[in-house]
Protein backbone atom coordinates (compact mmCIF):
# COMPACT_ATOMS: atom_id res chain seq x y z
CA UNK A 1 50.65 -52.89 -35.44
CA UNK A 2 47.25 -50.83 -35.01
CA UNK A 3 49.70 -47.50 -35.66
CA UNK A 4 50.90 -49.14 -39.10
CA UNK A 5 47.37 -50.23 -40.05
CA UNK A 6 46.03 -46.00 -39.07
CA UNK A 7 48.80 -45.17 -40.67
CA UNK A 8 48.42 -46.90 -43.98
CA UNK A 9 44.30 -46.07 -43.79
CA UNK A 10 45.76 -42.11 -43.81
CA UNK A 11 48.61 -42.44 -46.15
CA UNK A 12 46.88 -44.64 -49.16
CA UNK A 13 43.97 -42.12 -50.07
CA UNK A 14 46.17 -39.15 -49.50
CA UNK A 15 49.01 -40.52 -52.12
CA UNK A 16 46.01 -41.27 -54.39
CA UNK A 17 44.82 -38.06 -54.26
CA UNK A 18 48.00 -36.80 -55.48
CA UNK A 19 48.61 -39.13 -57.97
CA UNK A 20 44.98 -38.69 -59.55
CA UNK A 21 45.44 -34.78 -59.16
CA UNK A 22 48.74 -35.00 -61.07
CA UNK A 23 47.90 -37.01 -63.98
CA UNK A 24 44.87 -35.14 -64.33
CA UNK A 25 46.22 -32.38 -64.64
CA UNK A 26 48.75 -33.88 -67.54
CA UNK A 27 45.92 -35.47 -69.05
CA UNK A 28 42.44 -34.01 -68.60
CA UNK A 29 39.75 -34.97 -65.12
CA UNK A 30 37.78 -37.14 -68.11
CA UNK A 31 40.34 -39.09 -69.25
CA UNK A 32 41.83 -39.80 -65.76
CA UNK A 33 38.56 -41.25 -65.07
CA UNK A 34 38.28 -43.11 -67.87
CA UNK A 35 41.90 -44.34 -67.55
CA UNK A 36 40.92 -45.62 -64.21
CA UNK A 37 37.71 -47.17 -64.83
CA UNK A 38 39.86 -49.02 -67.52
CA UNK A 39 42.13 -50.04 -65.19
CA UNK A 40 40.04 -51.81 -62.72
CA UNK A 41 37.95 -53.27 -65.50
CA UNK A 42 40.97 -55.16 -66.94
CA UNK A 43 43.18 -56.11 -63.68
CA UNK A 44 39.05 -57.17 -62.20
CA UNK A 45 39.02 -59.34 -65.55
CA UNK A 46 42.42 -61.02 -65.10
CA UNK A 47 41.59 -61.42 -61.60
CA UNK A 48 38.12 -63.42 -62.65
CA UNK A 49 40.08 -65.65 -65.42
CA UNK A 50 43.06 -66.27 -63.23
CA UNK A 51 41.00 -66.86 -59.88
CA UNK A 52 38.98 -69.55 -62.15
CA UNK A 53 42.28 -71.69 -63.23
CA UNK A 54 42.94 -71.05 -59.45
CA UNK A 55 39.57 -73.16 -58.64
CA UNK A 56 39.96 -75.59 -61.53
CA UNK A 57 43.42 -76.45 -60.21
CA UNK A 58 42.49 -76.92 -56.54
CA UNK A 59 39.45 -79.04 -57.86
CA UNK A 60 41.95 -81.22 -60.02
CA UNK A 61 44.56 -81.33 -56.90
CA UNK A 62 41.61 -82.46 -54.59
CA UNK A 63 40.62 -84.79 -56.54
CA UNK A 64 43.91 -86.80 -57.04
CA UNK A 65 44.44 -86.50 -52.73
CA UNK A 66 47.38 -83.79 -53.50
CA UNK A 67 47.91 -80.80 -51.14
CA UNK A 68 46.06 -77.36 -52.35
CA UNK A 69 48.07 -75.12 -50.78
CA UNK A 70 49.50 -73.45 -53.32
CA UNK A 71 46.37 -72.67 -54.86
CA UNK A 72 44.59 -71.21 -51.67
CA UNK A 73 47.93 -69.11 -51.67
CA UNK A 74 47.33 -67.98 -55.39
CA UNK A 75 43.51 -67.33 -54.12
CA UNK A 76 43.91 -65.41 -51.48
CA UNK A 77 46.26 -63.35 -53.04
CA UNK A 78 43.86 -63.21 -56.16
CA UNK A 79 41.23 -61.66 -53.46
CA UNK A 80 43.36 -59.18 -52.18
CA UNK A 81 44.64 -58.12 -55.70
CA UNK A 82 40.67 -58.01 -56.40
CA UNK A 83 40.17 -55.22 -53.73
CA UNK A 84 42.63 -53.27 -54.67
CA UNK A 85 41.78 -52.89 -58.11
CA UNK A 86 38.30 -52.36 -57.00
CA UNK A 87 39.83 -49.19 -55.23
CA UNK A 88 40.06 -45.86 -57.50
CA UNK A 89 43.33 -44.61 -58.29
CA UNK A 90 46.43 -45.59 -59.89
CA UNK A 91 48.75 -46.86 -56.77
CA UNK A 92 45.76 -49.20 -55.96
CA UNK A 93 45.90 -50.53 -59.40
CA UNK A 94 49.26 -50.91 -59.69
CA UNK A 95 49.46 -53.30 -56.50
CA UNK A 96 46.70 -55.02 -57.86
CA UNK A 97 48.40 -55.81 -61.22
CA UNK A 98 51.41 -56.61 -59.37
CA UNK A 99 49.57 -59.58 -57.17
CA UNK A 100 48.24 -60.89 -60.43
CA UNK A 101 52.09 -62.23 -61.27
CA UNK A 102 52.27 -65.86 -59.44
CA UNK A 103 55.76 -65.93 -59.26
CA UNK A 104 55.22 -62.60 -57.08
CA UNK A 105 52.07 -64.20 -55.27
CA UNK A 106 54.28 -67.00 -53.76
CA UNK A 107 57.42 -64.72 -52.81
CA UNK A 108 54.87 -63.14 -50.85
CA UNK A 109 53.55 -66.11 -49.15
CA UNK A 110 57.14 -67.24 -48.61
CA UNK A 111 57.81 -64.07 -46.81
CA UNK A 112 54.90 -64.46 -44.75
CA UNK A 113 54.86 -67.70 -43.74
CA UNK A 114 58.47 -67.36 -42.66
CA UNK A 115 56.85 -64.25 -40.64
CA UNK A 116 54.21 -66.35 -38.98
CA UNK A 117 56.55 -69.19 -38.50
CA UNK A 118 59.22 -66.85 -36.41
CA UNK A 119 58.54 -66.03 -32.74
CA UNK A 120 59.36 -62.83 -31.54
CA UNK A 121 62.83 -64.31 -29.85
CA UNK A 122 63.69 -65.96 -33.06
CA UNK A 123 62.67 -69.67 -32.18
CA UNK A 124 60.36 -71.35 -34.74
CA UNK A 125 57.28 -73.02 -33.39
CA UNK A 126 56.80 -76.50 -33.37
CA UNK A 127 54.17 -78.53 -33.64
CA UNK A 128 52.86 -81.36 -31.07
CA UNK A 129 51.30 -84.48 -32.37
CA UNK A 130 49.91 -86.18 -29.50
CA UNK A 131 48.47 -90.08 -30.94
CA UNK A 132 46.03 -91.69 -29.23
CA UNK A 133 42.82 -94.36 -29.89
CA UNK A 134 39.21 -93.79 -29.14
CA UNK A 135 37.82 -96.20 -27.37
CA UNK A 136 33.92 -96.54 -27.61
CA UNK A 137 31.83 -96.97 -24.41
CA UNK A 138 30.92 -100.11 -23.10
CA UNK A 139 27.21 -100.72 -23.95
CA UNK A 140 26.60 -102.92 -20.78
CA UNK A 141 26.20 -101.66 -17.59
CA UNK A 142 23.35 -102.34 -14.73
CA UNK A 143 20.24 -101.46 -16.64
CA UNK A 144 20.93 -104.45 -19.10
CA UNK A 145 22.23 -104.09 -22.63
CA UNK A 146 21.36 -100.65 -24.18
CA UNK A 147 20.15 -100.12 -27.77
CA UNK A 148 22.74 -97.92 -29.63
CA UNK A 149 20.38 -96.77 -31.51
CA UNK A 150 18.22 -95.36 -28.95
CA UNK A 151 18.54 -91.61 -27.92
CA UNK A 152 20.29 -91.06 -24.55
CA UNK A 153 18.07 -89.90 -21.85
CA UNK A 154 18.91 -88.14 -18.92
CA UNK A 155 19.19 -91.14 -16.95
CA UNK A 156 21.89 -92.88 -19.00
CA UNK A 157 24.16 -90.30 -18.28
CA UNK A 158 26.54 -91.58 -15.43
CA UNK A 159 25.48 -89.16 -12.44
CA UNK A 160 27.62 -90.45 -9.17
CA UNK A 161 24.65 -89.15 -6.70
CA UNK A 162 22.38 -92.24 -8.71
């Protein structure tokens, strides 16, 4: 995994490169900028306007007790397409735009989840509930009937050399 992440560091700014060089070259070095800066402002204000609905729904879903899942899904992804857009070049951008489509956000998640979910010999995990009570202390002992409201002191702690 630390060889894919290097390698993806090396590879992204070096494809950029070539991509910015090329359409420069078709179109001017001004107007590639501009192009660019034009990019990331519109995917960073489609990212603002959808990451909003993205809090206004997982306010609304909150407050009606329903799972917000989905919506941390959608705002993660919203983050992520954030960054890249924030990131000058073309390739960038185009991820970027991509991860603003939903229906594309929660493929992804899919796919990952079903990732995480997998072990490495193909079992899924499981998860252990374990129920149980609490039981609150018993407030008399020899010292007489405590004060719950009263700060524990050293002494109240049970210490079997006392």
């Amino acid at each position: 995994m630390p060889l894919i992440i290097l390698a993806l560091i090396l590879a992204i700014p070096a494809v950029e490169l070539m991509v910015l060089i090329n359409v420069g070259g078709e179109i001017g070095a001004l107007n590639t900028i501009g192009l660019c800066l034009l990019t990331a402002a519109i995917g960073l204000t489609l990212v603002r306007l959808q990451g909003m609905r993205v809090v206004m729904d997982m306010q609304q879903a909150a407050s009606r007790g329903e799972p917000i899942g989905a919506s941390l899904v959608h705002g993660f992804f919203l983050a992520v397409a954030g960054v890249f857009l924030l990131i000058p070049g073309f390739v960038t951008d185009t991820v970027g735009a991509l991860l603003l489509i939903p229906p594309l956000r929660l493929a992804l998640a899919r796919l990952g989840f079903a990732h995480f979910m997998v072990r490495r010999g193909g079992t899924r995990q499981t998860t252990i509930i374990i129920e149980g009570e609490v039981i609150e202390p018993d407030m008399d002992n020899t010292r007489g009937r405590q004060d719950p409201h009263r700060t524990p002191t050293r002494l109240d702690r049970h210490d079997p050399e006392n």
